[in-house]
N, C-alpha and C. Protein backbone atom coordinates (compact mmCIF):
# COMPACT_ATOMS: atom_id res chain seq x y z
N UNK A 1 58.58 23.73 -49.69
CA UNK A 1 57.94 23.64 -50.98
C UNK A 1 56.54 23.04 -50.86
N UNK A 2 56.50 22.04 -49.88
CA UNK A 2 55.54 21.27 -49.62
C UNK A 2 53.68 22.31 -49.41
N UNK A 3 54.56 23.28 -48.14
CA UNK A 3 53.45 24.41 -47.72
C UNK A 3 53.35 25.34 -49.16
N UNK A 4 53.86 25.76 -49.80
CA UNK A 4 54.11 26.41 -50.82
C UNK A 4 52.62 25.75 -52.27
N UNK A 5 53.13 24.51 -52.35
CA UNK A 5 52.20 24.11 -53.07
C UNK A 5 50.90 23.79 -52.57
N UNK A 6 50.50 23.45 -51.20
CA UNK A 6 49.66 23.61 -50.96
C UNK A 6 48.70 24.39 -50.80
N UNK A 7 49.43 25.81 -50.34
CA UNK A 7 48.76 27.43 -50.75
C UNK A 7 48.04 27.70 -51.76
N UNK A 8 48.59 27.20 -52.77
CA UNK A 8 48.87 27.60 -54.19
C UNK A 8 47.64 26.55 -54.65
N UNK A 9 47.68 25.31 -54.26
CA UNK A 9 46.46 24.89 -54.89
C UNK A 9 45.16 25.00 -54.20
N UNK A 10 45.36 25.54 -53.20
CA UNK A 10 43.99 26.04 -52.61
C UNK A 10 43.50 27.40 -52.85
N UNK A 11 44.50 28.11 -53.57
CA UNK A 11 43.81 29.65 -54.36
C UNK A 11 43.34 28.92 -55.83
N UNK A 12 43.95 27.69 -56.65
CA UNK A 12 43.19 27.57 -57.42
C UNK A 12 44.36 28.16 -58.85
N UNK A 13 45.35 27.96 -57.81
CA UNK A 13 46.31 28.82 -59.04
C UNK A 13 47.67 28.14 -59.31
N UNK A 14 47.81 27.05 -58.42
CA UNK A 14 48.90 26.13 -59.39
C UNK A 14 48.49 24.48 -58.64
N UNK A 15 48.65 23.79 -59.47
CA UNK A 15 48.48 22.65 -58.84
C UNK A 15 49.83 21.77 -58.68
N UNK A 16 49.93 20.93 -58.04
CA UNK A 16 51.07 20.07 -57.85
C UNK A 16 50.66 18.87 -59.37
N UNK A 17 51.43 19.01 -60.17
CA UNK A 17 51.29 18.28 -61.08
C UNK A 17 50.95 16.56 -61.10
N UNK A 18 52.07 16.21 -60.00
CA UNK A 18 51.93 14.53 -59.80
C UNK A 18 51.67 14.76 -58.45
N UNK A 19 50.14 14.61 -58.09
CA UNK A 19 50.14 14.63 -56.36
C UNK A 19 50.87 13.12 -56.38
N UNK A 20 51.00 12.61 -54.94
CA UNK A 20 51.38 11.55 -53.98
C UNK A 20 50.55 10.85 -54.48
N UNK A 21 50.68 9.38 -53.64
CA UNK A 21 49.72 8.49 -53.89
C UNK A 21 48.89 8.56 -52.91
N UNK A 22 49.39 8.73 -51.88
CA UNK A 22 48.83 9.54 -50.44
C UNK A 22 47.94 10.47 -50.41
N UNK A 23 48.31 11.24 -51.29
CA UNK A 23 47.33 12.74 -51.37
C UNK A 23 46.10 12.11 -51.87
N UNK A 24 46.44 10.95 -53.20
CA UNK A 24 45.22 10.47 -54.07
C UNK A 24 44.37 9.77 -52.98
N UNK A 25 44.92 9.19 -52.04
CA UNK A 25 44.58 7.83 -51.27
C UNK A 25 43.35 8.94 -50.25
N UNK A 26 43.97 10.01 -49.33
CA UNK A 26 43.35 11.38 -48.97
C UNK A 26 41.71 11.67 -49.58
N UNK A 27 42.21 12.09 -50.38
CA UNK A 27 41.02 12.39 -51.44
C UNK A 27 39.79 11.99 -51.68
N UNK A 28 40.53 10.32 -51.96
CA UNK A 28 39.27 9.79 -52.05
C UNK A 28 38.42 9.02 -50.75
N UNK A 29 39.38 9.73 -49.32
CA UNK A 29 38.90 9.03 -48.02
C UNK A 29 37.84 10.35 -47.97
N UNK A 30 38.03 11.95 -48.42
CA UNK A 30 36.75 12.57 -47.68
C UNK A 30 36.15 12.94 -48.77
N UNK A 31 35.16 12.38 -47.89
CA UNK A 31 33.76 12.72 -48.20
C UNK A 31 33.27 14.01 -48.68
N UNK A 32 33.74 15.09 -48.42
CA UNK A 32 32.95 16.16 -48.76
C UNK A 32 33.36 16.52 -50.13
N UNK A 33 34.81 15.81 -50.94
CA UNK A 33 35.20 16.01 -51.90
C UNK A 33 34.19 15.84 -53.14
N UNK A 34 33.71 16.59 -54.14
CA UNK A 34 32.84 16.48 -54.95
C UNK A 34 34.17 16.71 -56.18
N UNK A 35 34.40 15.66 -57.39
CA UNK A 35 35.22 16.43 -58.03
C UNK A 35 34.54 17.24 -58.95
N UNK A 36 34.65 18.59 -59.88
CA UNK A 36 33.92 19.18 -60.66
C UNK A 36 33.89 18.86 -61.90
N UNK A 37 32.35 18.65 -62.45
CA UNK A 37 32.10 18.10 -63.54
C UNK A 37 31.08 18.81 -64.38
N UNK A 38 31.23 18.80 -66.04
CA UNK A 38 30.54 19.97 -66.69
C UNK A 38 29.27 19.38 -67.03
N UNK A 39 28.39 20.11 -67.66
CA UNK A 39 27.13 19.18 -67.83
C UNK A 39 26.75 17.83 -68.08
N UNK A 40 26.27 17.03 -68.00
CA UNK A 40 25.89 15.42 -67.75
C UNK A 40 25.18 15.54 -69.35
N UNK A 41 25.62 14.24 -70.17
CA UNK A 41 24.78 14.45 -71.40
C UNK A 41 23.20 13.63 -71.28
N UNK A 42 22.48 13.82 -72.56
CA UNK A 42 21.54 13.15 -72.26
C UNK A 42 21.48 11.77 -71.71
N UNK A 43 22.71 10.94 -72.27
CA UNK A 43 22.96 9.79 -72.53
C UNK A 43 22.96 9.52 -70.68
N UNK A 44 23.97 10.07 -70.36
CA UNK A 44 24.52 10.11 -68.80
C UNK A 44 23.27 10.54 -67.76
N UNK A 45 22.20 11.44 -68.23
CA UNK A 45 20.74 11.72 -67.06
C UNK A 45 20.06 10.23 -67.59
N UNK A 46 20.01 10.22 -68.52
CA UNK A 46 18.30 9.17 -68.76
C UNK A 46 19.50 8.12 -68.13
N UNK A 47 20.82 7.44 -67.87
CA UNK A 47 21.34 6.76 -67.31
C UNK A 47 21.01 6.52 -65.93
N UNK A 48 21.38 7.94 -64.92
CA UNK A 48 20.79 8.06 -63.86
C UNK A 48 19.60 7.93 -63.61
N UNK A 49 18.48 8.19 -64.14
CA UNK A 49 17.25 8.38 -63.93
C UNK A 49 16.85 6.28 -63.79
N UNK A 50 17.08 6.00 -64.96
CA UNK A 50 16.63 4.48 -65.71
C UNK A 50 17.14 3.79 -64.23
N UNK A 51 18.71 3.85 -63.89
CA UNK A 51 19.62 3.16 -62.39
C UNK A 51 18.40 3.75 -61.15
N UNK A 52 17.78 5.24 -61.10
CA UNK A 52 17.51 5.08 -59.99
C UNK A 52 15.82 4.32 -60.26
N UNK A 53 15.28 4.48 -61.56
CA UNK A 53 13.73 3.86 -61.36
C UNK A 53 13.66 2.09 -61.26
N UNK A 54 15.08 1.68 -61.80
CA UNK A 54 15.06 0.14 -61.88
C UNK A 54 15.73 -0.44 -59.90
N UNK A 55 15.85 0.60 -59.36
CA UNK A 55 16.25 0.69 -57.86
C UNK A 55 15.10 0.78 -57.02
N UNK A 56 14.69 1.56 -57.21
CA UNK A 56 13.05 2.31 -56.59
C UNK A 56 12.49 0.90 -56.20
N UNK A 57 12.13 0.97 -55.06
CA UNK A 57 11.37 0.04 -54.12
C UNK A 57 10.01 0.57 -53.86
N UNK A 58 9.66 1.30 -53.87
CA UNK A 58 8.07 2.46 -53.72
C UNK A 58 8.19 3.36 -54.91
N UNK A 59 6.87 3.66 -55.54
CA UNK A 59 6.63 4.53 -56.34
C UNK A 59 6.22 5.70 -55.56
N UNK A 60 6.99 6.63 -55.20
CA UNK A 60 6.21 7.38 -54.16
C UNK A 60 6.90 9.25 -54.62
N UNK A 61 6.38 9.95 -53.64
CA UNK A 61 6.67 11.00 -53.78
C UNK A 61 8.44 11.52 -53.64
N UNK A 62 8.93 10.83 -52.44
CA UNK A 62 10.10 10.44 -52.65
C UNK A 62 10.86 10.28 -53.51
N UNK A 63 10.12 9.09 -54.47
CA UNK A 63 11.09 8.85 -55.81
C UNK A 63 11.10 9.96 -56.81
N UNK A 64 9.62 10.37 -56.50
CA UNK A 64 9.37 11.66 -58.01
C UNK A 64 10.20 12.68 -57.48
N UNK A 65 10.46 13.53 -56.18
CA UNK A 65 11.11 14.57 -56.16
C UNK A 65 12.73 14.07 -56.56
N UNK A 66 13.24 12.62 -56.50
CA UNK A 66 14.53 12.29 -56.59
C UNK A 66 14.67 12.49 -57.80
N UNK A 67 13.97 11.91 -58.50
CA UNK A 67 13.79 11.78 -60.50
C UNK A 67 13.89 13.25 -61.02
N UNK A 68 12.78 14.05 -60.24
CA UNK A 68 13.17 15.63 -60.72
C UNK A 68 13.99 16.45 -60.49
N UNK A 69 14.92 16.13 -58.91
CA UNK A 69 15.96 16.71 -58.79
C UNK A 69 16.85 16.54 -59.66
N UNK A 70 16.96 15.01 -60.14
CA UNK A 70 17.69 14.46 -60.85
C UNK A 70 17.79 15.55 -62.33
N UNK A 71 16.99 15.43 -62.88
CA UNK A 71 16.13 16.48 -64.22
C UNK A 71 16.94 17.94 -63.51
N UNK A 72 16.03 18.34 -63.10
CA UNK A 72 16.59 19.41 -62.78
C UNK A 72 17.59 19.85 -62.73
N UNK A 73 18.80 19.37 -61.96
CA UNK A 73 20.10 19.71 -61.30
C UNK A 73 20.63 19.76 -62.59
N UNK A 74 20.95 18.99 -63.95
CA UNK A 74 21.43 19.00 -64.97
C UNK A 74 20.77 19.79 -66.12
N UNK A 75 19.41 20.46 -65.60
CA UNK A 75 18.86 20.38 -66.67
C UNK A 75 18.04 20.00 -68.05
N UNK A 76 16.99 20.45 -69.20
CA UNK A 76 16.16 19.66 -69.86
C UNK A 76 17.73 20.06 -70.96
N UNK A 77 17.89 19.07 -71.81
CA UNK A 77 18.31 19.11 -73.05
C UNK A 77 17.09 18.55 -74.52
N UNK A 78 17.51 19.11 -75.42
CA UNK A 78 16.83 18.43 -76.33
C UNK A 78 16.55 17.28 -76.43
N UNK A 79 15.82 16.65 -76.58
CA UNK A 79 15.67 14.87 -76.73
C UNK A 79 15.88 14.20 -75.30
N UNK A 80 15.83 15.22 -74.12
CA UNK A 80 16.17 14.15 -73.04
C UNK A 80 15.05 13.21 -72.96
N UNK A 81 13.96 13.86 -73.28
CA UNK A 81 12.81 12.31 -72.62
C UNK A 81 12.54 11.43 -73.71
N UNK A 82 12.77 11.39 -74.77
CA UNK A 82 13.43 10.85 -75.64
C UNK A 82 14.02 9.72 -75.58
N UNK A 83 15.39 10.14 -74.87
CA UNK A 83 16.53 9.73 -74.55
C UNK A 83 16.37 8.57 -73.12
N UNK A 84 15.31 9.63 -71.97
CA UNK A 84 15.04 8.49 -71.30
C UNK A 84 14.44 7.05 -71.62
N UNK A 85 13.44 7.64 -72.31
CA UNK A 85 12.49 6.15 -72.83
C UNK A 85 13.40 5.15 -73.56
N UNK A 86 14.26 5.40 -74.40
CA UNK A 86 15.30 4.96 -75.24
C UNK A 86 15.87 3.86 -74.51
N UNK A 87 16.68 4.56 -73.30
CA UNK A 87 17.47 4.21 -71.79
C UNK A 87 16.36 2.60 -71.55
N UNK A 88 15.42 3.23 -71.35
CA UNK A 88 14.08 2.63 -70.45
C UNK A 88 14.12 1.20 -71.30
N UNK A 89 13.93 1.13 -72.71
CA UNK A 89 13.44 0.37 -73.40
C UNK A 89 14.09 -0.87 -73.25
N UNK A 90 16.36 -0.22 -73.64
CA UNK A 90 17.07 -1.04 -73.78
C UNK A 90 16.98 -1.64 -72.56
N UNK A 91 16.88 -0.97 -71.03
CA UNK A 91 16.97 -1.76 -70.04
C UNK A 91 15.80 -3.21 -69.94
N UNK A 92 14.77 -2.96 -70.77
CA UNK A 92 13.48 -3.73 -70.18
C UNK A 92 14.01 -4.83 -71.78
N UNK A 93 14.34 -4.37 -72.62
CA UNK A 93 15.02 -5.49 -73.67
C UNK A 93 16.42 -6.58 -72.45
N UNK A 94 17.09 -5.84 -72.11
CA UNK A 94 18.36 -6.46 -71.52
C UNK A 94 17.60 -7.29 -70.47
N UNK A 95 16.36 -7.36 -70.11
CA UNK A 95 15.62 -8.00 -68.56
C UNK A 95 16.46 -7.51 -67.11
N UNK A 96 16.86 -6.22 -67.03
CA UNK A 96 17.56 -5.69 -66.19
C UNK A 96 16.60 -5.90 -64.62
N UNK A 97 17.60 -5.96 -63.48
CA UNK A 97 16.56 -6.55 -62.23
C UNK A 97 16.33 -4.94 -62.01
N UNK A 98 14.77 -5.61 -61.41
CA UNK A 98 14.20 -4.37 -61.40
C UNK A 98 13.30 -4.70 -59.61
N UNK A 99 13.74 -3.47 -59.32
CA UNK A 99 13.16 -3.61 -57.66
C UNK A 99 11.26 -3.22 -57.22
N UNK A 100 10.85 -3.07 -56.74
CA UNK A 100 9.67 -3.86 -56.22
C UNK A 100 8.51 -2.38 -57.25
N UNK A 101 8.84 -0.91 -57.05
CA UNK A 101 8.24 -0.50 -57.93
C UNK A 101 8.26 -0.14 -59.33
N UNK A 102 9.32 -0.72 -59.87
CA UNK A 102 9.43 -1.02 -61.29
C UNK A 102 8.81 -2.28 -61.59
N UNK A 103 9.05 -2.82 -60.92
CA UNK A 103 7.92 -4.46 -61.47
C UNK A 103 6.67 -4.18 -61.29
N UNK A 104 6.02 -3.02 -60.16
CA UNK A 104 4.64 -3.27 -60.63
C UNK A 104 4.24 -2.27 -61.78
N UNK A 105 5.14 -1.42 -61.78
CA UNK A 105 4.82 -0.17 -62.97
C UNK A 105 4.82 -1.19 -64.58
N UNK A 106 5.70 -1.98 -64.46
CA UNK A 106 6.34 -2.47 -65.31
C UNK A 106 5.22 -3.94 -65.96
N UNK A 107 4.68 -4.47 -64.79
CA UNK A 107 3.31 -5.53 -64.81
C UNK A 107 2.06 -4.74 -65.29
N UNK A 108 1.76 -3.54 -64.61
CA UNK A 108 1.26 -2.64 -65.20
C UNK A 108 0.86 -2.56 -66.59
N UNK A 109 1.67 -1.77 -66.93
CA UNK A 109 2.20 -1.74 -68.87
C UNK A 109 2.20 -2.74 -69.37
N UNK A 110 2.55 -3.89 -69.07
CA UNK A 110 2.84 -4.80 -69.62
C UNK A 110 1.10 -5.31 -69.83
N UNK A 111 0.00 -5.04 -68.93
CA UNK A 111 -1.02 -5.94 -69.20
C UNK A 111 -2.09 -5.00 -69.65
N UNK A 112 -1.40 -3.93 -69.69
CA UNK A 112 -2.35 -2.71 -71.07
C UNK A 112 -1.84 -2.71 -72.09
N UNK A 113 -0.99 -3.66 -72.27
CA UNK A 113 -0.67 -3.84 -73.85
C UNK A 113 -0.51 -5.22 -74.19
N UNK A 114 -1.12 -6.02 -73.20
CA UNK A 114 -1.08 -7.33 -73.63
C UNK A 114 -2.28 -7.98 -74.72
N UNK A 115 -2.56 -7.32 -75.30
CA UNK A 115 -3.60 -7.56 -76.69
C UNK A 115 -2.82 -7.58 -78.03
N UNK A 116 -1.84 -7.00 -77.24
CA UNK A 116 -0.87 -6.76 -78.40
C UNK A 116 0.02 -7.80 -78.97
N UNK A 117 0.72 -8.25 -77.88
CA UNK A 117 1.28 -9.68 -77.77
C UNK A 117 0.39 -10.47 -78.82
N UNK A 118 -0.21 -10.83 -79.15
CA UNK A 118 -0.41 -11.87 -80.18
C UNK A 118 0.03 -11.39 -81.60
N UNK A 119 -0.39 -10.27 -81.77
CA UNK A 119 -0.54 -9.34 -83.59
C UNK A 119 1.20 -9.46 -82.96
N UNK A 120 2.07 -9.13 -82.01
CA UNK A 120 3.77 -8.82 -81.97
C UNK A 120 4.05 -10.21 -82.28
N UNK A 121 3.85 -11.57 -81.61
CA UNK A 121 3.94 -13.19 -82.35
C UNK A 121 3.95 -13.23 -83.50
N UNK A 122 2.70 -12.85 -84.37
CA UNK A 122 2.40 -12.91 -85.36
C UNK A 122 3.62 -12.08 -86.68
N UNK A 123 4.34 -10.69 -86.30
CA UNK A 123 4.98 -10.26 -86.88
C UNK A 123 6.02 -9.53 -85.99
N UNK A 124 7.32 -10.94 -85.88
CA UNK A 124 8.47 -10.32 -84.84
C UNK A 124 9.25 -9.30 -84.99
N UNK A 125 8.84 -8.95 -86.39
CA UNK A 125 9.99 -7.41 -86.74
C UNK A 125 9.10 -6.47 -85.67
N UNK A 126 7.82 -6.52 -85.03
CA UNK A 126 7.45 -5.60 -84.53
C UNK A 126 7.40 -5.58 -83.16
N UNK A 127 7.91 -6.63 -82.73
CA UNK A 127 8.38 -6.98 -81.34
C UNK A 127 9.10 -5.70 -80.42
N UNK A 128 9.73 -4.83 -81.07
CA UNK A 128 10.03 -3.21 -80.81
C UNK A 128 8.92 -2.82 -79.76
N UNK A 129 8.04 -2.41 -81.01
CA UNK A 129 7.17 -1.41 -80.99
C UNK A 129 6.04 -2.21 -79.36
N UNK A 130 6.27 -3.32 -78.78
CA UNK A 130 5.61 -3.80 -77.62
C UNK A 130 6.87 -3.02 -76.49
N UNK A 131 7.66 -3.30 -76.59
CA UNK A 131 8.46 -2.84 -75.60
C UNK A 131 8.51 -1.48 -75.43
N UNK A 132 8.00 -0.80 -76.49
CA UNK A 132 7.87 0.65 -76.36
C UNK A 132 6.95 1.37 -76.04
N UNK A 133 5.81 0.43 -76.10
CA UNK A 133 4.45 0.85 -75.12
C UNK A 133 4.77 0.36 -73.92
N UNK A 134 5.70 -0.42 -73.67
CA UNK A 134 5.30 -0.99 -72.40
C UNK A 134 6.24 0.25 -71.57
N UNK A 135 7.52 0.59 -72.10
CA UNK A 135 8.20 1.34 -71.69
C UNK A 135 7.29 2.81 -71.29
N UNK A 136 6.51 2.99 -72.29
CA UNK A 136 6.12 4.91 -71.88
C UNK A 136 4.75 4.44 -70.93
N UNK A 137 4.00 2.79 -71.15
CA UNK A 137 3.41 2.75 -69.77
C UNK A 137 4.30 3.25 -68.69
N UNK A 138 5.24 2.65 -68.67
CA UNK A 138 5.92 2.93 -67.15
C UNK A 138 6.94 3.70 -67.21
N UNK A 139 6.75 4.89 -67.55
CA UNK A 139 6.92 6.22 -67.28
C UNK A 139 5.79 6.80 -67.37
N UNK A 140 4.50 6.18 -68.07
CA UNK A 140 3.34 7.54 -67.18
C UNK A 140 2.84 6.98 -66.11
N UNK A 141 3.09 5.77 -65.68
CA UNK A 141 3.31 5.35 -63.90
C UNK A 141 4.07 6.11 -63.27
N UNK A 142 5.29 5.86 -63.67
CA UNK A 142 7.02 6.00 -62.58
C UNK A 142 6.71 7.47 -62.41
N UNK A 143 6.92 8.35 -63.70
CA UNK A 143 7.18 9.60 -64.36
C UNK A 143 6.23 10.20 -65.07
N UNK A 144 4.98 10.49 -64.31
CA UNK A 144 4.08 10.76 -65.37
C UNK A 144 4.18 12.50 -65.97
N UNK A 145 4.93 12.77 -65.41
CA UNK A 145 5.17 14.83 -65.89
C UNK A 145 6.04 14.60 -66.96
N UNK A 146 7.15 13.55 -67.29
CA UNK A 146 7.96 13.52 -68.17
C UNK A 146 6.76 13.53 -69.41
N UNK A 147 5.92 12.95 -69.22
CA UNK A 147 4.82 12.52 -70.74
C UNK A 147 4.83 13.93 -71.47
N UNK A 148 4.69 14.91 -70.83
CA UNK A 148 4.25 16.43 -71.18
C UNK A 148 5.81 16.58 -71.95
N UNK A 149 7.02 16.42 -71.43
CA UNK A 149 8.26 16.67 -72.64
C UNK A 149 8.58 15.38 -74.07
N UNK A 150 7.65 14.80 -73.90
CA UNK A 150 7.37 14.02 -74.98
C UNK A 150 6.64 14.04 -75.77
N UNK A 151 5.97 15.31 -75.18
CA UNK A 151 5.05 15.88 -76.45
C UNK A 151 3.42 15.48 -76.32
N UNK A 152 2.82 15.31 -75.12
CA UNK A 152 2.01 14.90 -74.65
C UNK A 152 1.21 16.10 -73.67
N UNK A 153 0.81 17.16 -74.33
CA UNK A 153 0.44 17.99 -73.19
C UNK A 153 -0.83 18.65 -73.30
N UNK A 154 -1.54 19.61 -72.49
CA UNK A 154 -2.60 20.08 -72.45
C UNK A 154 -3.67 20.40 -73.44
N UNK A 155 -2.30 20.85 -74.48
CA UNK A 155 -2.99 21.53 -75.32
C UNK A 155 -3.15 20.85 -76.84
N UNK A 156 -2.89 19.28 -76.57
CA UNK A 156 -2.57 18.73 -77.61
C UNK A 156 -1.61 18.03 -77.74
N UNK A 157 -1.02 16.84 -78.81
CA UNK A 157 0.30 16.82 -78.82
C UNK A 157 0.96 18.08 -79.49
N UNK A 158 2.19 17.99 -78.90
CA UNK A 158 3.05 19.22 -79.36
C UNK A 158 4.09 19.13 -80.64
N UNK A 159 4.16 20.17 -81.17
CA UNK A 159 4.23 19.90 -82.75
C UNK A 159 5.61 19.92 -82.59
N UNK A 160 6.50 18.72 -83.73
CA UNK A 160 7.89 18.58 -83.46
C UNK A 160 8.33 17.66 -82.14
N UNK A 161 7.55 17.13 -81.69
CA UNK A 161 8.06 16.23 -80.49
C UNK A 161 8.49 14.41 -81.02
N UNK A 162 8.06 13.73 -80.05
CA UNK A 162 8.37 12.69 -80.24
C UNK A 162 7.08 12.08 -80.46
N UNK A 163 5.89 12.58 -79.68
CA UNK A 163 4.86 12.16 -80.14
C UNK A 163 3.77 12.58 -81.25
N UNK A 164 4.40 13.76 -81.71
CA UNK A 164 4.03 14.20 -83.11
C UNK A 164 4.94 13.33 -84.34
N UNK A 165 6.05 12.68 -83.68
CA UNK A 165 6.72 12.10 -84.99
C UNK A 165 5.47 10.53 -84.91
N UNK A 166 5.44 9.92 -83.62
CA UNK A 166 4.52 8.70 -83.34
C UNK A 166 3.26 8.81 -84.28
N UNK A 167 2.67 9.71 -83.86
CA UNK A 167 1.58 10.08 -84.20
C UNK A 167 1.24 10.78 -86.09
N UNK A 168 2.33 10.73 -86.26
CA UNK A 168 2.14 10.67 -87.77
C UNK A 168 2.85 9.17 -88.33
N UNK A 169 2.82 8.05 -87.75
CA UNK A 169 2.70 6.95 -88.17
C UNK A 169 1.48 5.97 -88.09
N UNK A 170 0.43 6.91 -87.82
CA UNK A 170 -1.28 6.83 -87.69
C UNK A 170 -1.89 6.90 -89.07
N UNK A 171 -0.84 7.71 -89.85
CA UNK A 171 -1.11 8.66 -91.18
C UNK A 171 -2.92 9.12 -90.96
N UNK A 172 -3.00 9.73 -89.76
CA UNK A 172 -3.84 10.45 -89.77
C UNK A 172 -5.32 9.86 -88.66
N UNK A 173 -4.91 9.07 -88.83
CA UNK A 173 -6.08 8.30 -87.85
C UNK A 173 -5.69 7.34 -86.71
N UNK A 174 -6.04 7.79 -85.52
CA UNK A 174 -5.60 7.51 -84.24
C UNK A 174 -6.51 6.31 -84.07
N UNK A 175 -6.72 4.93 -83.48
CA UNK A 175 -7.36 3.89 -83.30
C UNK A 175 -7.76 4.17 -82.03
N UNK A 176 -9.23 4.12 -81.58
CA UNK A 176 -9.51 4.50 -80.41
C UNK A 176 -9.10 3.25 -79.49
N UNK A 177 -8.80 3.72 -78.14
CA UNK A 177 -8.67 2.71 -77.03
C UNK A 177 -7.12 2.54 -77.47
N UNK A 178 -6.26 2.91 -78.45
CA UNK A 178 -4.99 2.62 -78.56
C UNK A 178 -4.32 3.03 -77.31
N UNK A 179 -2.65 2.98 -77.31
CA UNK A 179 -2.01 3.27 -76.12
C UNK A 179 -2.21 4.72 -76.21
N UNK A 180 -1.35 5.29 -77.68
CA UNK A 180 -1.45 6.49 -77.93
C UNK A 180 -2.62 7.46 -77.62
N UNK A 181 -4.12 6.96 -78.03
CA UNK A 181 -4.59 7.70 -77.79
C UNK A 181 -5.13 8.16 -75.55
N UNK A 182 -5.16 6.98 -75.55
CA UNK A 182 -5.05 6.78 -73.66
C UNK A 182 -3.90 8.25 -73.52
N UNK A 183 -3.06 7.77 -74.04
CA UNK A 183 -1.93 9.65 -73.35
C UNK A 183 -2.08 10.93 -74.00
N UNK A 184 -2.67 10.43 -74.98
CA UNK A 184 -3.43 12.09 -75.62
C UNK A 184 -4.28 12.22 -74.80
N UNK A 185 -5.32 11.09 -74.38
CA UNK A 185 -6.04 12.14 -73.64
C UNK A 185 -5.68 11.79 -72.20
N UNK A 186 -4.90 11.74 -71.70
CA UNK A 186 -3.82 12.12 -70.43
C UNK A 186 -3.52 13.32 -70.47
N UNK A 187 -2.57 13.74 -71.26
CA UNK A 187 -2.35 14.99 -71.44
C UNK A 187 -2.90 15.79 -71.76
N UNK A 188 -4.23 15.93 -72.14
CA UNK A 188 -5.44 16.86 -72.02
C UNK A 188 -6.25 17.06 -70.96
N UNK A 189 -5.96 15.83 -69.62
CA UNK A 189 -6.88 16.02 -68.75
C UNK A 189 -5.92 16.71 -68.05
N UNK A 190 -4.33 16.04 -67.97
CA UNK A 190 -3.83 16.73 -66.68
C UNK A 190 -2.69 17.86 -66.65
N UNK A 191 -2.21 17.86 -68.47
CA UNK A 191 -1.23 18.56 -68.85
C UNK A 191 -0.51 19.28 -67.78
N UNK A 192 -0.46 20.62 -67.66
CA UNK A 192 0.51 20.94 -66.62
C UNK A 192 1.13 20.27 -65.42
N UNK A 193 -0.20 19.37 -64.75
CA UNK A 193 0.25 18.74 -63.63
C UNK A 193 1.25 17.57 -64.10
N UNK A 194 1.47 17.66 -64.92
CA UNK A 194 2.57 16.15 -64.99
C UNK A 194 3.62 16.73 -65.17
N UNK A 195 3.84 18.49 -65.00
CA UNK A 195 5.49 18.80 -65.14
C UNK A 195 5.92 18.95 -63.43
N UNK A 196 5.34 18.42 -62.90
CA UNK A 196 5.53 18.32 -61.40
C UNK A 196 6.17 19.30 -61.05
């Protein structure tokens, strides 16, 4: 019976209902075992992505092809970069440890928006809105091609994004030297190149 079921679950056409504990114990000794899993939600990529940029020891080419394989292999969903920054924010709210090129991406951002810090003292309900520049600083460090699915691209911001929703809390007038406008015109100088 033993050979029997084993046949059988290697065509894919009956399984042994209660493997062993042995079989389980097996399993999880090789390595080549991948178990199969259906698409990753947004929640679950900007997860991966946030674990591997708060890991990242070099900002390097390395990391970007890892980040885009990452993207890639699962796919863009609606709201993923979105979703990353979201990821990004809560981690840099939680003070999550962050390895040698997230702290400078992260020092970075933090001291192109340190003008801000006083007017955020001044009114703590807006204490947010610092962590959220500091956050899409460092993703147009870490991740700068993601900026372009955030609505940041060549040809403008893109209508219906995330930075067309931002950007109509301007009610119409962009403050020069703002963060916002710095990635508008990012994404006008380098648009395509930031979809790596």
């Amino acid at each position: 019976m033993a050979v029997l079921s084993k046949l059988l679950g290697c065509c894919c056409l009956w399984e042994d209902p209660e493997p062993s504990e042995s079989d389980e114990k097996q399993r999880l000794k090789n390595t080549d075992y991948v178990p199969y899993q259906d698409n990753k939600s947004e929640a679950e990529v900007a997860h991966d992505i946030i674990i591997k940029l708060f890991a990242a020891e070099k900002n390097d080419a390395a990391l970007r092809a890892d980040l885009q394989s990452t993207v890639h292999a699962c796919g863009w969903y609606d709201g993923l970069a979105a979703a990353i920054l979201s990821a990004l924010e809560q981690a840099i709210k939680l003070n999550a440890d962050m390895g040698s090129a997230m702290k400078d991406a992260y020092g970075k951002a933090a001291a192109a928006v340190n003008h801000i810090t006083e007017w955020a003292e001044a009114h703590p309900e807006m204490a947010a809105v610092v962590v959220t520049l500091i956050a899409l600083g460092v993703l147009a460090l870490m991740m700068p091609w993601l900026m372009a699915y955030l609505g940041f691209t060549e040809e403008g911001i893109l209508e219906a994004s995330w930075a067309a929703r931002w950007q109509t809390s301007y009610r119409g007038f962009v403050p020069k030297g703002s963060l916002f406008s710095y990635l508008q015109s990012l994404g006008t100088k380098i648009g395509r190149n930031w979809h790596g």
